[in-house]
C-alpha atoms as a PDB file:
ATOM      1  CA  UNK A   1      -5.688 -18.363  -7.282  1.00  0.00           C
ATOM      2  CA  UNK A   2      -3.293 -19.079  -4.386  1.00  0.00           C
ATOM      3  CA  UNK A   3      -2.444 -23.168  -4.178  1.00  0.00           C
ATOM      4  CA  UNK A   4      -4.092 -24.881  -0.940  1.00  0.00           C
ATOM      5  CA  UNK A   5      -2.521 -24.689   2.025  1.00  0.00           C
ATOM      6  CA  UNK A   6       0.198 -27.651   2.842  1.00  0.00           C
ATOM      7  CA  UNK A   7      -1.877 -28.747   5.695  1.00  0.00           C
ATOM      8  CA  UNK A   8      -4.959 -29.022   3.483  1.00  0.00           C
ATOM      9  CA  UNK A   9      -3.173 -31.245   0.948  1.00  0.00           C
ATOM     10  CA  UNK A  10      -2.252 -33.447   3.388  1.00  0.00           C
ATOM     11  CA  UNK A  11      -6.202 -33.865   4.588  1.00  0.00           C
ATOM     12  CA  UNK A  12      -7.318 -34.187   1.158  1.00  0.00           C
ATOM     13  CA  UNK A  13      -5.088 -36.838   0.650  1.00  0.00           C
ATOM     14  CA  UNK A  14      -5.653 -38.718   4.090  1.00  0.00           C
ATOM     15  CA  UNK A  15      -9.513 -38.458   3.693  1.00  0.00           C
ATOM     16  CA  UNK A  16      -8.996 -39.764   0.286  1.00  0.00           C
ATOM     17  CA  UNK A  17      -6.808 -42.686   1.132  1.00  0.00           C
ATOM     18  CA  UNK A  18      -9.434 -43.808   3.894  1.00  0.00           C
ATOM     19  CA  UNK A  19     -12.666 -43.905   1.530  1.00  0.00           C
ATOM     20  CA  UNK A  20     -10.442 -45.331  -1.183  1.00  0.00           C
ATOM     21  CA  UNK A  21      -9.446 -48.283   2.040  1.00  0.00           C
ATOM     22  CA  UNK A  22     -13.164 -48.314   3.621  1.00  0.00           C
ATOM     23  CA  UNK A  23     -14.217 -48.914  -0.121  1.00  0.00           C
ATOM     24  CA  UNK A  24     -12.110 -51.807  -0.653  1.00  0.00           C
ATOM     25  CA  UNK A  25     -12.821 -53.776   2.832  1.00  0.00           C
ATOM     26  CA  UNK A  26     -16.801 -53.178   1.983  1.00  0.00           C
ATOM     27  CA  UNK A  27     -16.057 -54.810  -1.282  1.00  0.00           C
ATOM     28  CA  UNK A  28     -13.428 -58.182   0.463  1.00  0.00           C
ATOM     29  CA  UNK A  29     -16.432 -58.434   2.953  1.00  0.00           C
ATOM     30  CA  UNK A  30     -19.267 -58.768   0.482  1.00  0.00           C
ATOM     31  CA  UNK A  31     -17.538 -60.799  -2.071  1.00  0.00           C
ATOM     32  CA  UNK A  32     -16.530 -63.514   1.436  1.00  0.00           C
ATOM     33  CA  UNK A  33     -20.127 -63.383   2.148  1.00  0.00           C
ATOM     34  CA  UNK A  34     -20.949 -64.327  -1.181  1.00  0.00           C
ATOM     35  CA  UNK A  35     -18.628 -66.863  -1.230  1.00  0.00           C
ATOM     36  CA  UNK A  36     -19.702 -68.682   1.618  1.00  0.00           C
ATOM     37  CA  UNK A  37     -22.952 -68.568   0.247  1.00  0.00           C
ATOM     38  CA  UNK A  38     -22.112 -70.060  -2.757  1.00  0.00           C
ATOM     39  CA  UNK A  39     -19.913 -73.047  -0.363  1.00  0.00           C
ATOM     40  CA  UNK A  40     -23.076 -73.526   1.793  1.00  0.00           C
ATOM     41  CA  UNK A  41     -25.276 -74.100  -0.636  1.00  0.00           C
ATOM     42  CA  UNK A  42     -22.791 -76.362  -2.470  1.00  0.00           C
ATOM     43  CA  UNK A  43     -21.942 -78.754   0.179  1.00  0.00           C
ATOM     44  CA  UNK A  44     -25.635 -78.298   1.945  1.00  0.00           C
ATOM     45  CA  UNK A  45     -27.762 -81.143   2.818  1.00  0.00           C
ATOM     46  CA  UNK A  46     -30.487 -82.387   0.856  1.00  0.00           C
ATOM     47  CA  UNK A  47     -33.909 -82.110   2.260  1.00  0.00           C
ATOM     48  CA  UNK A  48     -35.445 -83.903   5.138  1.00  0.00           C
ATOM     49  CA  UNK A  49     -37.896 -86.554   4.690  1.00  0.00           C
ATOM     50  CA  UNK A  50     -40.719 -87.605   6.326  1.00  0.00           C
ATOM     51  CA  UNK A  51     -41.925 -91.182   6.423  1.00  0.00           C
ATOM     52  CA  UNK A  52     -44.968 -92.206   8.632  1.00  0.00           C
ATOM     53  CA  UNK A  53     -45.145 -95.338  10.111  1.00  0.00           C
ATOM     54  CA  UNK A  54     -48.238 -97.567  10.617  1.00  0.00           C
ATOM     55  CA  UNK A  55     -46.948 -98.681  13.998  1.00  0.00           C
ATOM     56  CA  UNK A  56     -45.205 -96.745  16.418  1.00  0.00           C
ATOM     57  CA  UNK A  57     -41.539 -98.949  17.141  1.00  0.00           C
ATOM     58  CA  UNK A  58     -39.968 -98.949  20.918  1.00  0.00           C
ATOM     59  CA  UNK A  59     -36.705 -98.070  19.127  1.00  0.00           C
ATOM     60  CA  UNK A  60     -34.832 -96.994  16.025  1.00  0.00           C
ATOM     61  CA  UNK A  61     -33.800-100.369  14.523  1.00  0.00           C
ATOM     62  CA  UNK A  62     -30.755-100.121  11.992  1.00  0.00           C
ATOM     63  CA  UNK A  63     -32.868-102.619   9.384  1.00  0.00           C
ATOM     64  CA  UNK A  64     -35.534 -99.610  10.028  1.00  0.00           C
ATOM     65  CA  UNK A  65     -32.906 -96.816   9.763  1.00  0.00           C
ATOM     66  CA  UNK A  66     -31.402 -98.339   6.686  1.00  0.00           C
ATOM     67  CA  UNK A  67     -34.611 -99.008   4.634  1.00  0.00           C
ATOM     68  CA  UNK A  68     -35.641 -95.777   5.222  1.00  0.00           C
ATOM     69  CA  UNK A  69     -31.996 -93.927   4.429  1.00  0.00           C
ATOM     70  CA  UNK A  70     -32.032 -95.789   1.007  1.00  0.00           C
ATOM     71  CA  UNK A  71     -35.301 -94.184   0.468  1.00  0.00           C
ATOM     72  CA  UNK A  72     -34.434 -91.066   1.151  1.00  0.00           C
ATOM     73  CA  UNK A  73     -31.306 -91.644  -0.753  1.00  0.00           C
ATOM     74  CA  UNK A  74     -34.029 -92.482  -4.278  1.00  0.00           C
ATOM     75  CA  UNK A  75     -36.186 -89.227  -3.305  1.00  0.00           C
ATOM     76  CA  UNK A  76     -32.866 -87.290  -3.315  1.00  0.00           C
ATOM     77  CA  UNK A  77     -31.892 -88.493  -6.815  1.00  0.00           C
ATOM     78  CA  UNK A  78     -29.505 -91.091  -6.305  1.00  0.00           C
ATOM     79  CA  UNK A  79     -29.878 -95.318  -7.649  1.00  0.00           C
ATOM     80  CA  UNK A  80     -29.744 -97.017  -4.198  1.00  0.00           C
ATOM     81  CA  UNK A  81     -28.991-100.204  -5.838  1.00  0.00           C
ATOM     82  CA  UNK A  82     -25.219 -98.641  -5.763  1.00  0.00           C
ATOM     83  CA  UNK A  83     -24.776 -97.806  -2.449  1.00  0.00           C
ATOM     84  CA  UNK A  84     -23.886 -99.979   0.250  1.00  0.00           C
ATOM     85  CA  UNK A  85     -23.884 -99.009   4.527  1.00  0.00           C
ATOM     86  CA  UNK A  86     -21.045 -99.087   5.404  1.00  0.00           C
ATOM     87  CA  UNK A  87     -19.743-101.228   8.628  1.00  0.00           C
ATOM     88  CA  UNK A  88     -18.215 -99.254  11.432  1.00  0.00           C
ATOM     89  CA  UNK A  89     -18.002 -95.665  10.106  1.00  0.00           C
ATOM     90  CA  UNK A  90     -15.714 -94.518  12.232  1.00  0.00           C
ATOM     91  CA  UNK A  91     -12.648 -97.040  11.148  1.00  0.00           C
ATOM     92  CA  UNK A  92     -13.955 -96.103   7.335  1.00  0.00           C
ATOM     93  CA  UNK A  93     -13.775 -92.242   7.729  1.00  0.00           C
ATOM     94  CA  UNK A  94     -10.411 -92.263   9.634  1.00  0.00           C
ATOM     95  CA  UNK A  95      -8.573 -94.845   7.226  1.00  0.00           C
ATOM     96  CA  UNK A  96     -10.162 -91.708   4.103  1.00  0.00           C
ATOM     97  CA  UNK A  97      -8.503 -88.757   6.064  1.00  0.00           C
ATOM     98  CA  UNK A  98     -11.637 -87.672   7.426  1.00  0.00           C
ATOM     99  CA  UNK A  99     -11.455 -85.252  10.442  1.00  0.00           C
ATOM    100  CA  UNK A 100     -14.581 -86.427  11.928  1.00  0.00           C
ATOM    101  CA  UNK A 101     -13.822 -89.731  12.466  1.00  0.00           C
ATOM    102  CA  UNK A 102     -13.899 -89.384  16.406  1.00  0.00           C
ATOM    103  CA  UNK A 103     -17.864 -87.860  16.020  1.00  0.00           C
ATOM    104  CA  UNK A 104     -19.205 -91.311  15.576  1.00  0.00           C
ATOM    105  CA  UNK A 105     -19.369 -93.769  17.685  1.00  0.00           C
ATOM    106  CA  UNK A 106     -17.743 -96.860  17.721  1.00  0.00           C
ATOM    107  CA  UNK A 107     -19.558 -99.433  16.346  1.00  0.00           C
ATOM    108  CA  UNK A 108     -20.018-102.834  14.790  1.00  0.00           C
ATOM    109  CA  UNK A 109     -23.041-102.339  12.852  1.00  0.00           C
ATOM    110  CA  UNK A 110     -24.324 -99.511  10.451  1.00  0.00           C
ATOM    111  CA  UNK A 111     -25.709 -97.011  12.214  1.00  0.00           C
ATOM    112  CA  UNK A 112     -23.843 -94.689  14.476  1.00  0.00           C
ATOM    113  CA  UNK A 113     -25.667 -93.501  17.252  1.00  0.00           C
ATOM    114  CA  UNK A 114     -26.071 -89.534  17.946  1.00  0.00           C
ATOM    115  CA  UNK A 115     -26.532 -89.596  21.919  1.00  0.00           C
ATOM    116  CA  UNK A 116     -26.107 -85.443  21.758  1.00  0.00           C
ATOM    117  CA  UNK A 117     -29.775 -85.926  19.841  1.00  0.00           C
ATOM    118  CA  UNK A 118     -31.077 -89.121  21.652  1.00  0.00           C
ATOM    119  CA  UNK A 119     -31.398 -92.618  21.732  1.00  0.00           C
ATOM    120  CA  UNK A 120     -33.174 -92.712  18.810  1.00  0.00           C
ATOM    121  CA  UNK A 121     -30.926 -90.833  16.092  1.00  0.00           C
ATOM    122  CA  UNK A 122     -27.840 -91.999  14.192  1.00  0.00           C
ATOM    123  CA  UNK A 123     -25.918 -91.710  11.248  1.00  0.00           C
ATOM    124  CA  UNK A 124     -25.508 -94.147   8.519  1.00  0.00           C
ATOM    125  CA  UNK A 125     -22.676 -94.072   5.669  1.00  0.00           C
ATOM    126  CA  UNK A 126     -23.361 -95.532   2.483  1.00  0.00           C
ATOM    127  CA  UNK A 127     -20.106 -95.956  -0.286  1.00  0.00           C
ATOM    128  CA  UNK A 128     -20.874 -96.579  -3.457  1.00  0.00           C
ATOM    129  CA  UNK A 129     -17.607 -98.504  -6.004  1.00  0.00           C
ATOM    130  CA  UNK A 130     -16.147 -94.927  -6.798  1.00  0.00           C
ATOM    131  CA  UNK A 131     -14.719 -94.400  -3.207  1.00  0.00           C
ATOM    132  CA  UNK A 132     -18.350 -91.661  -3.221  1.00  0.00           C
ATOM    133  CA  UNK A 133     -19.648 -91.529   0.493  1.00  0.00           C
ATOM    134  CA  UNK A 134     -23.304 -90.447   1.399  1.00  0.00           C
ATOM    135  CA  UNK A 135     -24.524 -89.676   5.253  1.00  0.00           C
ATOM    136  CA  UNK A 136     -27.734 -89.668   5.961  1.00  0.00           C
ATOM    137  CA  UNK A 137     -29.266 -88.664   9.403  1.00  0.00           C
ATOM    138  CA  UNK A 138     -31.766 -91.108  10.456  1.00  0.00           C
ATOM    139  CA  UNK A 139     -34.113 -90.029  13.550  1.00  0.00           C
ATOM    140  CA  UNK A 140     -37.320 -91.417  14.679  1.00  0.00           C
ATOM    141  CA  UNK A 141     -39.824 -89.725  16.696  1.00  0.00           C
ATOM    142  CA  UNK A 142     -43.078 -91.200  18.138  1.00  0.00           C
ATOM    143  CA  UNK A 143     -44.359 -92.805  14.690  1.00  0.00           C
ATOM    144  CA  UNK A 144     -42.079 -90.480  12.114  1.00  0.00           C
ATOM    145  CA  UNK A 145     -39.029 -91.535  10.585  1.00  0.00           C
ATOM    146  CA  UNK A 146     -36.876 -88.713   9.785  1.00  0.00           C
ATOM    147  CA  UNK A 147     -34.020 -88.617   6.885  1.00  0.00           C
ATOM    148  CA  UNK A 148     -31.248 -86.246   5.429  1.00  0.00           C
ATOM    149  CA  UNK A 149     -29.005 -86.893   3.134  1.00  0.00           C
ATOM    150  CA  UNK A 150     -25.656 -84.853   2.641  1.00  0.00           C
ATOM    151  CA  UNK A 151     -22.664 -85.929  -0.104  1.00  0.00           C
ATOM    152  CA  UNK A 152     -18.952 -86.231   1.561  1.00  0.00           C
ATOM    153  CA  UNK A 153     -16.628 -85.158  -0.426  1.00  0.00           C
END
């Protein structure tokens, strides 16, 4: 039998080459997608909670907001008799290298206001004596308190 034709080598070859290269990429893209799965879920918040009030406030309060964060802070696992608020957060999470300093507002209390979400969201940071920061998302909404924690790193 006669070899294959130059030509035809050279097809073989290039088809070859490009299943061997569309194999690979299909492989880098599922194994990023798994990664970032495996990152989301790793640095993901905790879960919101829910806490009905008896009366319904005029306002978010940050004695309200912080009561509330340091329960959500117990539900998610963690001794709330170690973590403190923390005064002005944004001052605190520049002077640690944060990024997203600028994102809260200035402030001489605890709890940072969200205006994107409303008047009646905010942030509060709680540090604990190992230089460990918690946020937790504080909204309220008619007579509903609502909390989420997430762990900074």
């Amino acid at each position: 039998m006669p070899p294959p034709a130059k030509g035809l080598r050279h097809r073989s070859v290039f088809i070859f080459a490009a299943c061997c290269f569309t194999v690979c990429l299909t492989l880098v893209g599922v194994s990023a997608k798994l990664c970032l799965q495996y990152l989301a879920r790793a640095k993901h918040a905790g879960p919101l909670h829910t806490f009905e009030l008896s009366t319904k406030p005029s306002a978010l309060i940050e004695e309200l907001a912080i009561a509330k964060a340091l329960e959500a802070l117990k539900l998610d696992g963690d001794n709330p008799a170690i973590w403190q608020p923390i005064r002005d957060p944004q001052s605190y999470l520049a002077a640690r290298g944060y990024g997203l300093g600028s994102d809260f507002s200035s402030t001489d209390g605890f709890l940072s206001p969200e205006e994107k979400r409303g008047p009646n969201f905010g942030i509060i940071i709680f540090g604990n004596n190992s230089e460990d920061i918690r946020f937790v998302r504080v909204g309220l909404y008619k007579s509903t308190v609502y909390c989420q924690c997430s762990a900074g790193r």
